[in-house]
PDB file of N, CA and C in Angstrom:
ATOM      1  N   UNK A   1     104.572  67.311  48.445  1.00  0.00           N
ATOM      2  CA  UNK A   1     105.750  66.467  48.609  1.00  0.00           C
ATOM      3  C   UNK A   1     105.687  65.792  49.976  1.00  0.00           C
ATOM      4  N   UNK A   2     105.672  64.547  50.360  1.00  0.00           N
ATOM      5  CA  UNK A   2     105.668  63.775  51.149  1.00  0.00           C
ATOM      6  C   UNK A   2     107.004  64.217  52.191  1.00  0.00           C
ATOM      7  N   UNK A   3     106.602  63.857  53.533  1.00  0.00           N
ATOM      8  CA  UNK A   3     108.067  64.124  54.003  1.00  0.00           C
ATOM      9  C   UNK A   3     108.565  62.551  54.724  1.00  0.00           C
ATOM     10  N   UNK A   4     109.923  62.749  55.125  1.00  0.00           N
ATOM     11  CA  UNK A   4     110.006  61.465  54.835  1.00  0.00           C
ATOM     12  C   UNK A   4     110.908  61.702  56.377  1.00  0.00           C
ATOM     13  N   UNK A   5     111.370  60.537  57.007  1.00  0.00           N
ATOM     14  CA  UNK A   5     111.842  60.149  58.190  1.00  0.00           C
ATOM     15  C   UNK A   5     112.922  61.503  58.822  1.00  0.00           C
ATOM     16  N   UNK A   6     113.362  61.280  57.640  1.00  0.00           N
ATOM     17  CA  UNK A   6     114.955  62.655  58.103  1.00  0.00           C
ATOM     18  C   UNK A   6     114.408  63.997  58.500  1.00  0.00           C
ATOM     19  N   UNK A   7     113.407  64.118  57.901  1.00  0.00           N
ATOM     20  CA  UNK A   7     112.270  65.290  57.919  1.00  0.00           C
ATOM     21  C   UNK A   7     112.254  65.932  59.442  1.00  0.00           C
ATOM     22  N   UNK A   8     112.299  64.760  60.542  1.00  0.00           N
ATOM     23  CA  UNK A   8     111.877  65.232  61.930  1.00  0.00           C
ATOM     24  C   UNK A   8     112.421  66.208  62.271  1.00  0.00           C
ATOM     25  N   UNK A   9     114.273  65.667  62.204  1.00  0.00           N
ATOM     26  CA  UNK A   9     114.653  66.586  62.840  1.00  0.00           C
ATOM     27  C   UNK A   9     114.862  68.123  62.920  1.00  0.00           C
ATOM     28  N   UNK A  10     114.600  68.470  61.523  1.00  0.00           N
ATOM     29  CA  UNK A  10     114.236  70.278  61.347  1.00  0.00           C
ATOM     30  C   UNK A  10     113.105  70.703  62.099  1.00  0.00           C
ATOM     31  N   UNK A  11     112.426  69.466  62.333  1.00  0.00           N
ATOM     32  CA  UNK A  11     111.265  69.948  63.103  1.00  0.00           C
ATOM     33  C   UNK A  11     111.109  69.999  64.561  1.00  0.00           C
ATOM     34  N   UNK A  12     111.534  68.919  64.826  1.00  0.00           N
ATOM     35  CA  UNK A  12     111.352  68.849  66.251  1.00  0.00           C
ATOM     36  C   UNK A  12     112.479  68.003  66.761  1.00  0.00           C
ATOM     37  N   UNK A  13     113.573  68.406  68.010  1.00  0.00           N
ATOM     38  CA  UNK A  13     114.279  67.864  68.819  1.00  0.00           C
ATOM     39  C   UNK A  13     113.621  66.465  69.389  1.00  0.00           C
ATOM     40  N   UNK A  14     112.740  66.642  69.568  1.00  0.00           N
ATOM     41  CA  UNK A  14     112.494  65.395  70.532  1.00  0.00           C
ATOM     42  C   UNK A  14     112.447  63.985  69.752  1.00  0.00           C
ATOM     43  N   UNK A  15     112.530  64.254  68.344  1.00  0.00           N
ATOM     44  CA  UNK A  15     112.461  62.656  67.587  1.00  0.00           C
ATOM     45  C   UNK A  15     113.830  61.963  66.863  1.00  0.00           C
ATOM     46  N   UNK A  16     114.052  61.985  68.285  1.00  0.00           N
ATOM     47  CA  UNK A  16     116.217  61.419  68.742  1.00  0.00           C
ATOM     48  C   UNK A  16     115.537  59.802  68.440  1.00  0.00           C
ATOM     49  N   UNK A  17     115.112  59.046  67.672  1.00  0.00           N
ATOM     50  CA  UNK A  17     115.496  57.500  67.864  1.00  0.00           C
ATOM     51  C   UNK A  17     114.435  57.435  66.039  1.00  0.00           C
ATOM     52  N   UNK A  18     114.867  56.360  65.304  1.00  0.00           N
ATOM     53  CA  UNK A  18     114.234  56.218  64.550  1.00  0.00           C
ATOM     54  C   UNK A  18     112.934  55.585  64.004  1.00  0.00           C
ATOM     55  N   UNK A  19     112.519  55.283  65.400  1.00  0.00           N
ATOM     56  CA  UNK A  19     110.935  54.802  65.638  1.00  0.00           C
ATOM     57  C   UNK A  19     110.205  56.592  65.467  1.00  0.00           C
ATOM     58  N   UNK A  20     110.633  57.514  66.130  1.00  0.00           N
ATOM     59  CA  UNK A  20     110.083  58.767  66.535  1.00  0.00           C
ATOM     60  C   UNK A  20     109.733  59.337  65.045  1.00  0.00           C
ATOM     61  N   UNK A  21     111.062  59.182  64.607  1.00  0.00           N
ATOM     62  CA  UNK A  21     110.939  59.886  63.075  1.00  0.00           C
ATOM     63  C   UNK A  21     110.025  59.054  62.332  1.00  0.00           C
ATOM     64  N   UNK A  22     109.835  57.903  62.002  1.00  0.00           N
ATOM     65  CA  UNK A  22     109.250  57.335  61.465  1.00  0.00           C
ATOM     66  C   UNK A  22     107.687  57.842  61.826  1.00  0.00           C
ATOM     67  N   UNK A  23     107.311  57.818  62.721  1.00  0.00           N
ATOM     68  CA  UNK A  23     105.920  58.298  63.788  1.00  0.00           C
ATOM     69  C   UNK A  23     105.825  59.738  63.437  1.00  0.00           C
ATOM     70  N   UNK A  24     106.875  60.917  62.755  1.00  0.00           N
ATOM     71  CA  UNK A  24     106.510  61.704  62.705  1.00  0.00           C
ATOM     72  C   UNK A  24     106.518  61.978  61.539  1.00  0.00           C
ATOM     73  N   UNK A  25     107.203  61.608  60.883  1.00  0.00           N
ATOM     74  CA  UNK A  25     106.874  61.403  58.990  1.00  0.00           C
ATOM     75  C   UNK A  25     105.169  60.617  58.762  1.00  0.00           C
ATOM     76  N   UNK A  26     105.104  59.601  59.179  1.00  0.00           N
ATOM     77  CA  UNK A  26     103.836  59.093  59.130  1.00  0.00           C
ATOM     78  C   UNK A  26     102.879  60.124  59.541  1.00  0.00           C
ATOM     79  N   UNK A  27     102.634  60.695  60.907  1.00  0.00           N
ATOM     80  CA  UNK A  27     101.258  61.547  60.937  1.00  0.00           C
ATOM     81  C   UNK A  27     101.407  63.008  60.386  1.00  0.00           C
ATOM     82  N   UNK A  28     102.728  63.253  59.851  1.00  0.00           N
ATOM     83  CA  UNK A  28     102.596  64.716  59.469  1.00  0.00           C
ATOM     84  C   UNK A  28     101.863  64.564  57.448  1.00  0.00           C
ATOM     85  N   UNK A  29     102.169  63.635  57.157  1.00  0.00           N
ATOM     86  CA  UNK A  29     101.866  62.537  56.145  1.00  0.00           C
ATOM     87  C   UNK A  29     100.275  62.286  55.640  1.00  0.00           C
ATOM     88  N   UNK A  30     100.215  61.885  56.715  1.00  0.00           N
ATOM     89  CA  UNK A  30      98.319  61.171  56.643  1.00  0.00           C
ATOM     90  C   UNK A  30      97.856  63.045  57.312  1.00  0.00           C
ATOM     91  N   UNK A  31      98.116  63.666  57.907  1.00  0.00           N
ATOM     92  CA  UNK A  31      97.408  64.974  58.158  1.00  0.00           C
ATOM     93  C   UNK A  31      97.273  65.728  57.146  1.00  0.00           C
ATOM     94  N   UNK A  32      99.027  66.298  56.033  1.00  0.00           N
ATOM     95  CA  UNK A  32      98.692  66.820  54.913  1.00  0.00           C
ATOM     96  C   UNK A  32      97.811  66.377  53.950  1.00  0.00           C
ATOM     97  N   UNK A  33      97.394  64.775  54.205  1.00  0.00           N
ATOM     98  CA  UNK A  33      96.917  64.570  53.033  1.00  0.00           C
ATOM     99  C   UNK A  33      95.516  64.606  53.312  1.00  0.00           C
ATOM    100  N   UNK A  34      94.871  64.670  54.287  1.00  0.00           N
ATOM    101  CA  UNK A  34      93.373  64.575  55.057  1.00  0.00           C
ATOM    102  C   UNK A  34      92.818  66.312  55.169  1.00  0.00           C
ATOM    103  N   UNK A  35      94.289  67.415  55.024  1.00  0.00           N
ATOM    104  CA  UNK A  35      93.911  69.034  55.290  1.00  0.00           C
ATOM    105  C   UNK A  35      94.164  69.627  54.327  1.00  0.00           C
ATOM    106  N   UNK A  36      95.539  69.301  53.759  1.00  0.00           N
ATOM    107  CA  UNK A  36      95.794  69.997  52.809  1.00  0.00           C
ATOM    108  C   UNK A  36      97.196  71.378  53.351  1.00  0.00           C
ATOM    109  N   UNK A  37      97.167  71.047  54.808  1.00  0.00           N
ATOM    110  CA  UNK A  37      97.697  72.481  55.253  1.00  0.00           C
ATOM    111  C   UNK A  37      99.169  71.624  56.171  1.00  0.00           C
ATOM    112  N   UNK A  38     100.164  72.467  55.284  1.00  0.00           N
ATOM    113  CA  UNK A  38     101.649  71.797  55.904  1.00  0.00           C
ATOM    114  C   UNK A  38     101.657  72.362  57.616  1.00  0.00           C
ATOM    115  N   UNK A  39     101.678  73.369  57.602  1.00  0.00           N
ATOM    116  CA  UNK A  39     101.720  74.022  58.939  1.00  0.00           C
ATOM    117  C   UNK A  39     101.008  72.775  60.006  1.00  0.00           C
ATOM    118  N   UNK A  40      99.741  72.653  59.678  1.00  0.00           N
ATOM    119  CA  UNK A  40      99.091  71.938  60.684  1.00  0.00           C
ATOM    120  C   UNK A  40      99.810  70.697  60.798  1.00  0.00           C
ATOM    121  N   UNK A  41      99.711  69.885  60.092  1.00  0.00           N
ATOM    122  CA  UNK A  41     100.549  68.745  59.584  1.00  0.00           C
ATOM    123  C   UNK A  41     101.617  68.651  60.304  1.00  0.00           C
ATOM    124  N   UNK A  42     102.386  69.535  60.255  1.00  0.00           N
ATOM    125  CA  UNK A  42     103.836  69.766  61.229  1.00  0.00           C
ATOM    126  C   UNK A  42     103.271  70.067  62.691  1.00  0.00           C
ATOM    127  N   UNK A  43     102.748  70.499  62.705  1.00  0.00           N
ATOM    128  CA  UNK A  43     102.004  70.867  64.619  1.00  0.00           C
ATOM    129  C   UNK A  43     101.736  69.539  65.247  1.00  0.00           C
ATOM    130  N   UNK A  44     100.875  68.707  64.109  1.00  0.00           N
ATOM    131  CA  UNK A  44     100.442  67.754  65.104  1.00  0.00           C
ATOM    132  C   UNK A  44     101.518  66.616  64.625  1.00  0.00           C
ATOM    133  N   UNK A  45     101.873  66.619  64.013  1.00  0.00           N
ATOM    134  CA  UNK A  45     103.132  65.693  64.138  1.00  0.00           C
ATOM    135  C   UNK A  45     104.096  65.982  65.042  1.00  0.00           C
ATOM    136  N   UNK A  46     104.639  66.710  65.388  1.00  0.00           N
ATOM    137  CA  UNK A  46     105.324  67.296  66.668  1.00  0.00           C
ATOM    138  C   UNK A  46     104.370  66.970  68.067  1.00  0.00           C
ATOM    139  N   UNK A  47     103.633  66.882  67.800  1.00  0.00           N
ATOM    140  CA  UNK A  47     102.422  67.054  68.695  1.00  0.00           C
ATOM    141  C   UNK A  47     103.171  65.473  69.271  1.00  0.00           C
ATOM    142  N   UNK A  48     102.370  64.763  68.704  1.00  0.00           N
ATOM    143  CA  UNK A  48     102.697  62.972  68.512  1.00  0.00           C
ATOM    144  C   UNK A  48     103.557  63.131  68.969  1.00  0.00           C
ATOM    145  N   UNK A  49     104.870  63.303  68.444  1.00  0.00           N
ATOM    146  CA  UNK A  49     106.489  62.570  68.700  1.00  0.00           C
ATOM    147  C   UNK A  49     106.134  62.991  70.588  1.00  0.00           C
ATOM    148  N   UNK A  50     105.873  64.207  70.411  1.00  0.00           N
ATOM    149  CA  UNK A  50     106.356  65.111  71.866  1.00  0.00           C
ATOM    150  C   UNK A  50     105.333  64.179  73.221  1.00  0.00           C
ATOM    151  N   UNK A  51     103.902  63.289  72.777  1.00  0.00           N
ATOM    152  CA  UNK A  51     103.488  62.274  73.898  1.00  0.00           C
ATOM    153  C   UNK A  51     104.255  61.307  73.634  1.00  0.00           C
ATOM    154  N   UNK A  52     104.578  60.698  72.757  1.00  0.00           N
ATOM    155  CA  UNK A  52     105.348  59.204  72.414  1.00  0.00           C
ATOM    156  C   UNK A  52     106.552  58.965  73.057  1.00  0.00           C
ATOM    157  N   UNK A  53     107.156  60.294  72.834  1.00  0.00           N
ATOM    158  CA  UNK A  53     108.796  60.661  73.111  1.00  0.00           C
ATOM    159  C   UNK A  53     108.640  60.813  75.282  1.00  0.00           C
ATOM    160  N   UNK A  54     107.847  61.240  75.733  1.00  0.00           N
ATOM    161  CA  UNK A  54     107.670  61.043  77.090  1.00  0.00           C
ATOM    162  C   UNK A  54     107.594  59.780  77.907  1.00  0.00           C
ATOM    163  N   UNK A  55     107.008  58.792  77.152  1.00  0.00           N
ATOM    164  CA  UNK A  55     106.786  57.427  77.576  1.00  0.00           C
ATOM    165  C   UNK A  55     107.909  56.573  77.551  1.00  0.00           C
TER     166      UNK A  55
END
C-alpha cells in the first residue's frame, strides 16, 4: 500500500509544511518499491525530510 502525504506525520515531526510531506511520501514510496522493506522505507524517508527540513 502506497503511503501518501498525510502519512508523514505519524512518522516524523519534522514534516510541518506540505512540500516535506510530499518529499516524504515520495522517497518512502520509490524505497518500498526498490526493497521491498517498510521499515527501511520509513528510515530513510525520515532521513530526507530531517536534511530538507534543516535548510
Amino acid at each position: 500500500m502506497p503511503w501518501k502525504p498525510e502519512d508523514a506525520e505519524k512518522h516524523t515531526h519534522k514534516a510541518d509544511t506540505k512540500t516535506l510531506k510530499d518529499l516524504w511520501a515520495k522517497v518512502a514510496n520509490e524505497c518500498l518499491d526498490r526493497t521491498g522493506d517498510e521499515g527501511r522505507a520509513i528510515r530513510e524517508a525520515n532521513a530526507v525530510v530531517a536534511r530538507n527540513a534543516e535548510t
